[in-house]
C-alpha atoms as a PDB file:
ATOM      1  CA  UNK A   1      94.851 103.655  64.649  1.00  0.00           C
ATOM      2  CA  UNK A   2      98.149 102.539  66.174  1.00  0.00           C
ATOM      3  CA  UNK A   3     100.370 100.195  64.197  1.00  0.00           C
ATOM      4  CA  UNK A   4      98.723  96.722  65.360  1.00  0.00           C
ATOM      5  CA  UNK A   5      95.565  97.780  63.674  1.00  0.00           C
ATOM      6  CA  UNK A   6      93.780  98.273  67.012  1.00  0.00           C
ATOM      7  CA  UNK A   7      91.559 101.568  68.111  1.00  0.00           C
ATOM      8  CA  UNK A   8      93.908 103.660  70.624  1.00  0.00           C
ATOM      9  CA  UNK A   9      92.039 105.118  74.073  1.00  0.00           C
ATOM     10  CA  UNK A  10      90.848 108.524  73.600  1.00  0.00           C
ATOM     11  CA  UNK A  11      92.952 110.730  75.113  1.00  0.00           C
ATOM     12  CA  UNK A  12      91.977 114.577  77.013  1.00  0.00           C
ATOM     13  CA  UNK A  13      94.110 116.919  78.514  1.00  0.00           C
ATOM     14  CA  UNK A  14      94.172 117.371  82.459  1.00  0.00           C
ATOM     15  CA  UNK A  15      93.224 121.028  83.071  1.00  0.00           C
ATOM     16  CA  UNK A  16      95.540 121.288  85.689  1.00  0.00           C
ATOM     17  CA  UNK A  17      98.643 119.827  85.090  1.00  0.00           C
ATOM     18  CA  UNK A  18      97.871 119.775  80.818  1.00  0.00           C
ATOM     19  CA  UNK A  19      98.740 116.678  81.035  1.00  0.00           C
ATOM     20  CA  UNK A  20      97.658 114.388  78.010  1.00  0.00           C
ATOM     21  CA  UNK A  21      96.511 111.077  79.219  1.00  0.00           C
ATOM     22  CA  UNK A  22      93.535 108.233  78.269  1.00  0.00           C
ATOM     23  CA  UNK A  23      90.282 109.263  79.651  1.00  0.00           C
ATOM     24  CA  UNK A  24      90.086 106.132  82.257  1.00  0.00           C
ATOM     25  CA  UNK A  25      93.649 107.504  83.916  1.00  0.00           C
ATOM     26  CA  UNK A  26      91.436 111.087  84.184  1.00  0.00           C
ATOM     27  CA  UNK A  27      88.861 112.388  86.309  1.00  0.00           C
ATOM     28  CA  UNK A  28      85.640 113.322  84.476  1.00  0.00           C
ATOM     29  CA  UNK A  29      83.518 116.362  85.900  1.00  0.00           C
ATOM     30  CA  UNK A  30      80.085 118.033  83.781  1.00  0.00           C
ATOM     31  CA  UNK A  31      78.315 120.744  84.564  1.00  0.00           C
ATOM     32  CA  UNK A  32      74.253 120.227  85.944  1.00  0.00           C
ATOM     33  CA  UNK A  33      71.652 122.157  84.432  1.00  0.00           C
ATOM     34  CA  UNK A  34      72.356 124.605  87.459  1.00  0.00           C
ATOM     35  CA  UNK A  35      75.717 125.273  86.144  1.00  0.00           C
ATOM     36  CA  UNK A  36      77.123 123.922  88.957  1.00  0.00           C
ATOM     37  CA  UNK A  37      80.547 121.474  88.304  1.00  0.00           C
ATOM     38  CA  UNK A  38      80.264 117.829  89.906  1.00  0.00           C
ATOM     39  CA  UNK A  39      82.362 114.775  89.312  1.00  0.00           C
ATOM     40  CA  UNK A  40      81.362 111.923  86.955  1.00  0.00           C
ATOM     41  CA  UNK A  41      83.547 109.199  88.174  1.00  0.00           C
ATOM     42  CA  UNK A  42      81.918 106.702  86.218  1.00  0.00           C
ATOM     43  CA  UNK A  43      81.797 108.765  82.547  1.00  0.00           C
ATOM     44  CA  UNK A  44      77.994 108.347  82.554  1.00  0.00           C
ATOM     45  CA  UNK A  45      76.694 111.825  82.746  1.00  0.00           C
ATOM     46  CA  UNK A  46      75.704 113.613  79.064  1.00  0.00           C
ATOM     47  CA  UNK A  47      77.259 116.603  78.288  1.00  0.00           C
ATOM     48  CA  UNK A  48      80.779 118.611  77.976  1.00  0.00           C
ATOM     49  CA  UNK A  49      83.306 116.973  80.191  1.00  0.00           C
ATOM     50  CA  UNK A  50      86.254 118.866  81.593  1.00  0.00           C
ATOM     51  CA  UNK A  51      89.207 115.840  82.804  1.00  0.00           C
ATOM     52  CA  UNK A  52      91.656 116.546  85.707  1.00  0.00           C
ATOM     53  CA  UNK A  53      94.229 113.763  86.618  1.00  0.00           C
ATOM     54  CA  UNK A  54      93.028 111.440  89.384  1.00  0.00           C
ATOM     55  CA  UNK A  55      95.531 113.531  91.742  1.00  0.00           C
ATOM     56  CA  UNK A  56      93.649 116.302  94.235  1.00  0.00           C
ATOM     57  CA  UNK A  57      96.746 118.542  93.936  1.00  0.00           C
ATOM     58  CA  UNK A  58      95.328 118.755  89.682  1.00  0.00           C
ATOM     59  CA  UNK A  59      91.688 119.385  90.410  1.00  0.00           C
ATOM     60  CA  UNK A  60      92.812 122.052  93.567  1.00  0.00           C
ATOM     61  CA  UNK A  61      95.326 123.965  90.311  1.00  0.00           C
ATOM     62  CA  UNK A  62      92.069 123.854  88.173  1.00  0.00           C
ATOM     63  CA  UNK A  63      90.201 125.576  90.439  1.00  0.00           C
ATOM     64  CA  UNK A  64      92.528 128.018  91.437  1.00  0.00           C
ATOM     65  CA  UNK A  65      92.953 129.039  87.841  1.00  0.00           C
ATOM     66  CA  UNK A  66      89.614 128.972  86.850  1.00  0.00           C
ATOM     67  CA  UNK A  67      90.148 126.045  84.322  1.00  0.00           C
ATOM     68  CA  UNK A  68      86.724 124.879  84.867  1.00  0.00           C
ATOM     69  CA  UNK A  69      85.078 128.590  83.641  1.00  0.00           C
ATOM     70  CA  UNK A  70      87.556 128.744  80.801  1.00  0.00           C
ATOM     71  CA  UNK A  71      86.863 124.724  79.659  1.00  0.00           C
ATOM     72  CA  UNK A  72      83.212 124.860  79.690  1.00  0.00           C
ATOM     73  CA  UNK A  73      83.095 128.665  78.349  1.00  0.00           C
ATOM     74  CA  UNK A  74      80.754 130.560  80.735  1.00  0.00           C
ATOM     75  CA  UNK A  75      80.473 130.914  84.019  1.00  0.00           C
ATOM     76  CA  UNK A  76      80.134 128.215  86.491  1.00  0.00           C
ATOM     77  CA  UNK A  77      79.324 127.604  90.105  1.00  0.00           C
ATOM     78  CA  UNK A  78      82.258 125.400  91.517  1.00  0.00           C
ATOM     79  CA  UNK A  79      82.831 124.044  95.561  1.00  0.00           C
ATOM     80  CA  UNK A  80      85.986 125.800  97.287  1.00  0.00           C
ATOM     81  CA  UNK A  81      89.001 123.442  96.499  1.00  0.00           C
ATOM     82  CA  UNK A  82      88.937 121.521  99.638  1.00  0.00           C
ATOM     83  CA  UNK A  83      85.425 120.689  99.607  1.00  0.00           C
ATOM     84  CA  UNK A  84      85.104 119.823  96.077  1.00  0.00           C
ATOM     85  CA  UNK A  85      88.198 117.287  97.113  1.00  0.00           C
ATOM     86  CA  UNK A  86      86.446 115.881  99.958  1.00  0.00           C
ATOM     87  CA  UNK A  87      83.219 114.997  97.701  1.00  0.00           C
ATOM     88  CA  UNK A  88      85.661 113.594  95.104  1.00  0.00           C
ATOM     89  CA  UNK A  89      87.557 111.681  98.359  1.00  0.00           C
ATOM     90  CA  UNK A  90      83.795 110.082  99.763  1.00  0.00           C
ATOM     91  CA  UNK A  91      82.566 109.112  96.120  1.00  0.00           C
ATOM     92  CA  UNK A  92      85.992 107.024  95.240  1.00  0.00           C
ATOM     93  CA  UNK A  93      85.833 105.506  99.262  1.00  0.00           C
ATOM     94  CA  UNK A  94      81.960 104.675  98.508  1.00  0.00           C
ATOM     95  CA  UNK A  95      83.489 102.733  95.496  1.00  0.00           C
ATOM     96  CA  UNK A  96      85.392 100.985  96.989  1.00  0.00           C
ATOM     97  CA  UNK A  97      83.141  99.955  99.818  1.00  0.00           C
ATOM     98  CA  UNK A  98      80.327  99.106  97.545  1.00  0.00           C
ATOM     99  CA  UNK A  99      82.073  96.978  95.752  1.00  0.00           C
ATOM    100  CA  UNK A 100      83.546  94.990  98.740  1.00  0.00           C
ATOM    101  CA  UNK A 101      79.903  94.942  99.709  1.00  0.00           C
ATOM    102  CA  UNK A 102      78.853  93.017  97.033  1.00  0.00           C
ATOM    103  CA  UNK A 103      81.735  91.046  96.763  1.00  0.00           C
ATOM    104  CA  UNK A 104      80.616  90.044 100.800  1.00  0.00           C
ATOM    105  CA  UNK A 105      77.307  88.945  99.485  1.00  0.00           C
ATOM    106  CA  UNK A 106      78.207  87.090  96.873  1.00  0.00           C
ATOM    107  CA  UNK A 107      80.883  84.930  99.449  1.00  0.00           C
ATOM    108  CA  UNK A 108      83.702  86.251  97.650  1.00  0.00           C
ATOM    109  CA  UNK A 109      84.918  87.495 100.720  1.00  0.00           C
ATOM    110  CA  UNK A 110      87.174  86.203 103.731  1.00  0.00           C
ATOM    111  CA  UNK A 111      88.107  88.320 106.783  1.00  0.00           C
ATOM    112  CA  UNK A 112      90.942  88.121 109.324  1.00  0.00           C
ATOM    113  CA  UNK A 113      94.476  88.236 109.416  1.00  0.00           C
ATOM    114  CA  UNK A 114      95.121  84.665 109.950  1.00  0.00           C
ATOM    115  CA  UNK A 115      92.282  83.109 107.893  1.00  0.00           C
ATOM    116  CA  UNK A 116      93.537  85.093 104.590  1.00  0.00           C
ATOM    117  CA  UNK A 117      97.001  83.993 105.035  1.00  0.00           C
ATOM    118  CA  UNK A 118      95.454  80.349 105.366  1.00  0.00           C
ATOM    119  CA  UNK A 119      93.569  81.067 102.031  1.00  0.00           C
ATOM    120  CA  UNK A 120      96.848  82.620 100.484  1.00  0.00           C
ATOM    121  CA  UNK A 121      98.641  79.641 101.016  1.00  0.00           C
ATOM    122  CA  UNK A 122      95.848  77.051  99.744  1.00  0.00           C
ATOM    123  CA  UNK A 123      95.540  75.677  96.388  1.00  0.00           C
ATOM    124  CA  UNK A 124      92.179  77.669  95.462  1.00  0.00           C
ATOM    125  CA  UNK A 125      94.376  81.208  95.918  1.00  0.00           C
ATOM    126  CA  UNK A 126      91.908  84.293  96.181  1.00  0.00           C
ATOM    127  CA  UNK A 127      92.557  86.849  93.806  1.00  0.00           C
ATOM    128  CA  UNK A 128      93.214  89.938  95.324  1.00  0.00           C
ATOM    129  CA  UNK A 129      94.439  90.741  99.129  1.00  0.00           C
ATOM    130  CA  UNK A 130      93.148  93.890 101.318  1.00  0.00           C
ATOM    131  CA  UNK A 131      95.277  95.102 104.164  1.00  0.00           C
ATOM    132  CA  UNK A 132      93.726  97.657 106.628  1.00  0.00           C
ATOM    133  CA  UNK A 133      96.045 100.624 106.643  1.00  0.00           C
ATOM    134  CA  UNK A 134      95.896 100.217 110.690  1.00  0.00           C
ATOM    135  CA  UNK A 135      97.188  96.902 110.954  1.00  0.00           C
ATOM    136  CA  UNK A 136      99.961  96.369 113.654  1.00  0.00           C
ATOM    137  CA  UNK A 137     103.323  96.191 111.776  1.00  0.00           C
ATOM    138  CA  UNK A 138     104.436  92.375 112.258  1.00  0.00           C
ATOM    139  CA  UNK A 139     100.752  91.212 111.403  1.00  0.00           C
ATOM    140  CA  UNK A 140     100.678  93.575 108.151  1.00  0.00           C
ATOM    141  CA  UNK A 141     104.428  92.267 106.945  1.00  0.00           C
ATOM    142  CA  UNK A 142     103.686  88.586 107.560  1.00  0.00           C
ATOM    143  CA  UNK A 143     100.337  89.097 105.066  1.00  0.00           C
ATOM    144  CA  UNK A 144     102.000  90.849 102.115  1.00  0.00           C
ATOM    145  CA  UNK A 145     104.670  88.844 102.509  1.00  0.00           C
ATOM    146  CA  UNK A 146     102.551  85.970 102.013  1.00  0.00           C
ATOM    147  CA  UNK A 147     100.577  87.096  99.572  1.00  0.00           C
ATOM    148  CA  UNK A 148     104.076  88.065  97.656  1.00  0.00           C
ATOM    149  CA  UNK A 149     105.118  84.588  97.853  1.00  0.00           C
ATOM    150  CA  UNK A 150     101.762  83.163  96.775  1.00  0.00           C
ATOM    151  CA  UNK A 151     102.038  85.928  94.181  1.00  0.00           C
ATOM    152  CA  UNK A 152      98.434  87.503  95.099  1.00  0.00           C
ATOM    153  CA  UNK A 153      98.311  91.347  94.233  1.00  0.00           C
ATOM    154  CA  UNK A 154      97.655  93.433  97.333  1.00  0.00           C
ATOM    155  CA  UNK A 155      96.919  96.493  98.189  1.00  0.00           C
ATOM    156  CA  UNK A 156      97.086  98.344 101.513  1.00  0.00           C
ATOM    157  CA  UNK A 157      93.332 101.129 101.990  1.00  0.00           C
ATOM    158  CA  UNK A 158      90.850 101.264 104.857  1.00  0.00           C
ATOM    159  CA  UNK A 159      90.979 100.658 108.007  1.00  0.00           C
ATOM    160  CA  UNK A 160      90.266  97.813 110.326  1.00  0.00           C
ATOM    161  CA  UNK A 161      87.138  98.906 111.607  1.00  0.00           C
ATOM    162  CA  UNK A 162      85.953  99.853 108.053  1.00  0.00           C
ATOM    163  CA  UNK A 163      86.062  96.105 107.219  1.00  0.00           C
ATOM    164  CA  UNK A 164      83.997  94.941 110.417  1.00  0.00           C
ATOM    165  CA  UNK A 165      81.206  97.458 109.516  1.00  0.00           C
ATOM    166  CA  UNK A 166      81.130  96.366 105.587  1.00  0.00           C
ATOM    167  CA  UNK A 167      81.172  92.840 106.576  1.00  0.00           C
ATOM    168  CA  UNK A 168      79.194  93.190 109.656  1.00  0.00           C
ATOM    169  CA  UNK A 169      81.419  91.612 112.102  1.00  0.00           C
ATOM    170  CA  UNK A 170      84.224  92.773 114.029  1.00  0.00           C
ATOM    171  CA  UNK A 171      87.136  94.369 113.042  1.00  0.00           C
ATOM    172  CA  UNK A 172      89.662  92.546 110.781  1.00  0.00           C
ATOM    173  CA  UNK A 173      92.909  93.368 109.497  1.00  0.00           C
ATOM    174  CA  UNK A 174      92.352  92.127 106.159  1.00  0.00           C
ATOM    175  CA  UNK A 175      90.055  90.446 103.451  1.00  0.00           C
ATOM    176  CA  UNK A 176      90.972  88.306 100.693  1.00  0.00           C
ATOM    177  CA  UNK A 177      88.325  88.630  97.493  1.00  0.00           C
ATOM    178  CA  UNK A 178      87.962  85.134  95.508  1.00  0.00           C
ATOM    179  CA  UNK A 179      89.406  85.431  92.151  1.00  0.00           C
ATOM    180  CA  UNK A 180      86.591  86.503  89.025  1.00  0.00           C
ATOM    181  CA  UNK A 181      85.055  90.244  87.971  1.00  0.00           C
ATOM    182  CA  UNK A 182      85.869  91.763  91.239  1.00  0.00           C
ATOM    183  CA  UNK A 183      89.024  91.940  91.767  1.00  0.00           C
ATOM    184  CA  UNK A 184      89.671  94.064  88.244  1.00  0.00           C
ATOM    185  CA  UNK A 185      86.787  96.478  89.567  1.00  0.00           C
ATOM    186  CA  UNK A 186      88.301  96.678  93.581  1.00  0.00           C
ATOM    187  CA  UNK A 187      92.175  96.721  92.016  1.00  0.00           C
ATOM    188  CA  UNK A 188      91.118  99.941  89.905  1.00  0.00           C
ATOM    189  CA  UNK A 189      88.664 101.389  92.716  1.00  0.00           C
ATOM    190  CA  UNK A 190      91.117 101.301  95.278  1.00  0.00           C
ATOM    191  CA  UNK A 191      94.377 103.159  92.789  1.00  0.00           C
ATOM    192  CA  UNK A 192      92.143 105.628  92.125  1.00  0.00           C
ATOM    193  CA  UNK A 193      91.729 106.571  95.407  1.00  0.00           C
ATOM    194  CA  UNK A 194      95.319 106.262  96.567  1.00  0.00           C
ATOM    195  CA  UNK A 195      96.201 107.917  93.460  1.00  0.00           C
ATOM    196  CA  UNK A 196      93.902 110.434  94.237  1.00  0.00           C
ATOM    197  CA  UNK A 197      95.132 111.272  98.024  1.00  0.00           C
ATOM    198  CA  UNK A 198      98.588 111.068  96.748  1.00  0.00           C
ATOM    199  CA  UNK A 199      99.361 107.744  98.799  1.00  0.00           C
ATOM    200  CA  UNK A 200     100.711 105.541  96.111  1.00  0.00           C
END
């Protein structure tokens, strides 16, 4: 218990760096019944975990020293690093698209450059701003610096053309998500992926 009284987050070591850090900052992987060592992004799998930081420079040091054989104490059938950080890459992208997906559904979602910075400015503020990493310069300034004004957290991930096809329209440069459960979900998806590629 910490000194407030309140439960602290379990903490596990990173076998690659040996970092000590809470579990959520971590990367969870388990091994299948076929021995074989997958990623449990979500911490839903039974079993042994082994935890890496959410950094693919970590998980490619674990493999190279065998940290997954000597964590889960036998033998174990493992994808060569950059393979086994590709499948990490797609599953934290699919998060992130899913969730814009349903956010789309649900109307949470507007699209283009100029029709965020409109909802930015307005009295209902959305609660979270996407810029397309591929956005021209002037047109990707002009909406962080509007959403820094309006004091809307932002992030920069995806590119145009990955909006148009989750939204089904054309490409945009961003999307703004309406404030409610979300944002929390997309702000937390999409560091986990930059963290993970090492572009924060």
């Amino acid at each position: 218990m910490n000194p407030k009284g309140t439960a602290e987050s379990p903490q596990r070591s990173c076998i690659g760096c040996r970092t000590s850090r809470d579990k959520s900052l971590l990367i969870r992987f388990v091994q299948t019944p076929d021995m074989e060592i997958l990623p449990d992004l979500e911490n839903r799998l039974p079993g042994r975990g082994a935890y890496t930081c959410i950094d693919k420079r970590c998980l490619s040091s674990a493999i190279a020293q065998k940290q997954f054989k000597r964590s889960f104490k036998q033998d174990v059938t493992i994808m060569p690093a950059e393979q086994l950080i590709e499948h990490v890459r797609q599953q934290l992208y699919n998060r992130i698209v899913g969730l814009i997906g349903l956010a789309n559904k649900a109307g949470l979602i507007t699209g283009g450059s100029s029709m965020v910075i409109d909802a930015v400015k307005s009295k209902k503020k959305p609660g979270f701003v996407i810029v397309s990493k591929d956005v021209s310069e002037a047109i990707g300034d002009k909406i962080i610096q509007a959403a820094t004004v309006h004091r809307v957290q932002h992030r920069t991930v995806l590119t145009k053309v990955d909006f148009g096809v989750i939204l089904g329209k054309a490409p945009r440069s961003a999307i703004a998500v309406a404030s409610g459960g979300f944002v929390a979900q997309l702000v937390r998806a999409i560091d986990r992926y930059t963290n993970f590629l090492g572009e924060v």
